[in-house]
Protein backbone atom coordinates (compact mmCIF):
# COMPACT_ATOMS: atom_id res chain seq x y z
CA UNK A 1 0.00 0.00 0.00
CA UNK A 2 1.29 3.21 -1.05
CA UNK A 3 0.60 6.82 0.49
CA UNK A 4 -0.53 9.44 -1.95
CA UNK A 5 -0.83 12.54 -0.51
CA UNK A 6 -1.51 13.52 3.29
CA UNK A 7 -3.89 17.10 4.06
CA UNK A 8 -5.16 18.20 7.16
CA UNK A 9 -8.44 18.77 7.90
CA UNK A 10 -9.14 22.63 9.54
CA UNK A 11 -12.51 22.55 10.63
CA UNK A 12 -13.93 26.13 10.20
CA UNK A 13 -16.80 28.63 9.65
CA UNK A 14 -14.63 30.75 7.94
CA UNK A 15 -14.16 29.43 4.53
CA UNK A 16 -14.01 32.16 2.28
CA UNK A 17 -11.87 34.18 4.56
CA UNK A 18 -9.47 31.01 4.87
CA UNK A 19 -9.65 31.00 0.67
CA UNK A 20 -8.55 34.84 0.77
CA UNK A 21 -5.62 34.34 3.83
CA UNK A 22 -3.67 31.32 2.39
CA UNK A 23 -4.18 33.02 -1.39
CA UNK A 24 -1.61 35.46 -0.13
CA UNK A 25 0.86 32.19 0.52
CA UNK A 26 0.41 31.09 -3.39
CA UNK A 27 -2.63 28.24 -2.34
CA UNK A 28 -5.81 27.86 -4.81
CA UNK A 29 -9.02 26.71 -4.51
CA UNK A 30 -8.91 23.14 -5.96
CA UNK A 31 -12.49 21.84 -4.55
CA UNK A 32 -15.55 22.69 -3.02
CA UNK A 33 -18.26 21.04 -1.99
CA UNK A 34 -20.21 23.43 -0.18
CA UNK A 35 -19.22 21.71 3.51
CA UNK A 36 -15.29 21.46 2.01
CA UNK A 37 -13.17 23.11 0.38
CA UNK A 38 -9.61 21.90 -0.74
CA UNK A 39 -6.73 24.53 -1.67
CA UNK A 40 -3.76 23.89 -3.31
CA UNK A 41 -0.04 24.70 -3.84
CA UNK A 42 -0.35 25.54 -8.43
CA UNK A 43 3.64 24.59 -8.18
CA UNK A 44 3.24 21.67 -6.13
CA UNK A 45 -0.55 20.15 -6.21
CA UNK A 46 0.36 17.51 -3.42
CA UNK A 47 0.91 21.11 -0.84
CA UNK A 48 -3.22 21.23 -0.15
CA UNK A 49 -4.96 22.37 3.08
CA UNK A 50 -8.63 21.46 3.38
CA UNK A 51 -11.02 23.52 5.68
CA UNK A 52 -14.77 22.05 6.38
CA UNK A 53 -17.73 23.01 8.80
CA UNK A 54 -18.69 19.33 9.10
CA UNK A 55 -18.65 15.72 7.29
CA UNK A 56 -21.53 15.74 4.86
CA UNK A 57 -22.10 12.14 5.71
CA UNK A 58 -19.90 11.16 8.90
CA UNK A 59 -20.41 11.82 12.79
CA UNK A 60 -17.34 13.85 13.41
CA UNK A 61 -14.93 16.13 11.47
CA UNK A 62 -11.82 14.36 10.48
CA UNK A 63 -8.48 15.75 11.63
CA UNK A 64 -6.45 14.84 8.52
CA UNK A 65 -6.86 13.41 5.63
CA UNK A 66 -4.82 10.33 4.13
CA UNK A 67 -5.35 9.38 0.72
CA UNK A 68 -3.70 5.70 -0.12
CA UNK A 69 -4.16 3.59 -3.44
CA UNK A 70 -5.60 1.04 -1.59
CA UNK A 71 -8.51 1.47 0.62
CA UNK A 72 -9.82 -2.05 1.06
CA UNK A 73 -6.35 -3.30 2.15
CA UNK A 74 -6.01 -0.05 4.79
CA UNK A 75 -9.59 -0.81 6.32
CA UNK A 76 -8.53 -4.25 6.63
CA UNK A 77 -5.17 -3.62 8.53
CA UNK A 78 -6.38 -1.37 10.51
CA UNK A 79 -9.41 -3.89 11.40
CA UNK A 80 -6.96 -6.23 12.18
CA UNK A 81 -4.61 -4.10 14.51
CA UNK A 82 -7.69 -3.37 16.64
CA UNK A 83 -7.42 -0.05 16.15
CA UNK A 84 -11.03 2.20 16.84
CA UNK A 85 -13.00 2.38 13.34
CA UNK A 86 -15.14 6.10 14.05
CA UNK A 87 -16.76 5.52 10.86
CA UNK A 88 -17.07 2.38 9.07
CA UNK A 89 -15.66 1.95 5.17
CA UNK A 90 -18.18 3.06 2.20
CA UNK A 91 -18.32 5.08 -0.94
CA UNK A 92 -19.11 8.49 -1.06
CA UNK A 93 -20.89 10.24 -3.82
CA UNK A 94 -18.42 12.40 -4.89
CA UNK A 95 -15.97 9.88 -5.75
CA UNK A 96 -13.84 8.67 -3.12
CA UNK A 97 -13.73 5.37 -1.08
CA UNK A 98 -13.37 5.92 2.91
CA UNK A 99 -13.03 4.89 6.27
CA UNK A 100 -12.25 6.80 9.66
CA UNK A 101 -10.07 5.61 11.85
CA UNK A 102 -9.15 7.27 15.47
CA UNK A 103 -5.33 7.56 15.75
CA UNK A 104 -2.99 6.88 19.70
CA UNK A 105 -3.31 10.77 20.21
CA UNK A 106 -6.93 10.72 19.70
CA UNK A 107 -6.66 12.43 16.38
CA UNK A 108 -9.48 11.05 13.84
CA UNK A 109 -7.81 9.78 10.18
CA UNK A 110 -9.82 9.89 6.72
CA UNK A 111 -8.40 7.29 5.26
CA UNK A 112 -9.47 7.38 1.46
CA UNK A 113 -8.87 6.33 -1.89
CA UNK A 114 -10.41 8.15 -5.18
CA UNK A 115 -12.79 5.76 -7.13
């Protein structure tokens, strides 16, 4: 299994001001759902910082965001370990593949693979 990228999650009312603050650093708006929104480094599209006011379909906001190539096989070890599934493996609508998983510091993990 192979990492892709890695984002943290900033959960926040203020969206558009976020959009306007880290546009001064060089980030662009990349994705937005409405409840999400996803900028990104134009020289380096892997640099990306997500802000949300809530998971559209989950019971808590994710921390951070890790996107794998292999979803299925990430649920499974993580299963395995014992480690605290927050919200259980399924697709999403707007094309990913995802599971939560609650890290040792508490912090909650998106794990995720695009469809």
């Amino acid at each position: 299994m192979a990492v892709r990228r890695v984002v943290p999650n900033v959960q926040s009312e203020a969206v558009r001001e976020s959009r306007e603050f880290y546009g001064l650093l060089g980030f662009e708006e990349v994705m937005n759902h409405g409840w999400i929104m996803t900028l990104a480094s134009p020289s380096n599209p892997a640099a990306q910082l997500s802000f949300m006011s809530s998971d559209k379909t989950a019971p808590v906001t994710p921390d951070m965001s890790v996107e794998v190539d292999d979803v299925d096989a990430a649920y499974a070890l993580m299963r395995e370990s014992g480690a605290e599934i927050v919200h259980p493996l399924q697709d999403e609508e707007w094309g990913v593949r995802r599971f939560f998983v609650r890290d040792p510091n508490g912090r909650v993990v998106n794990v995720l693979s695009h469809r």
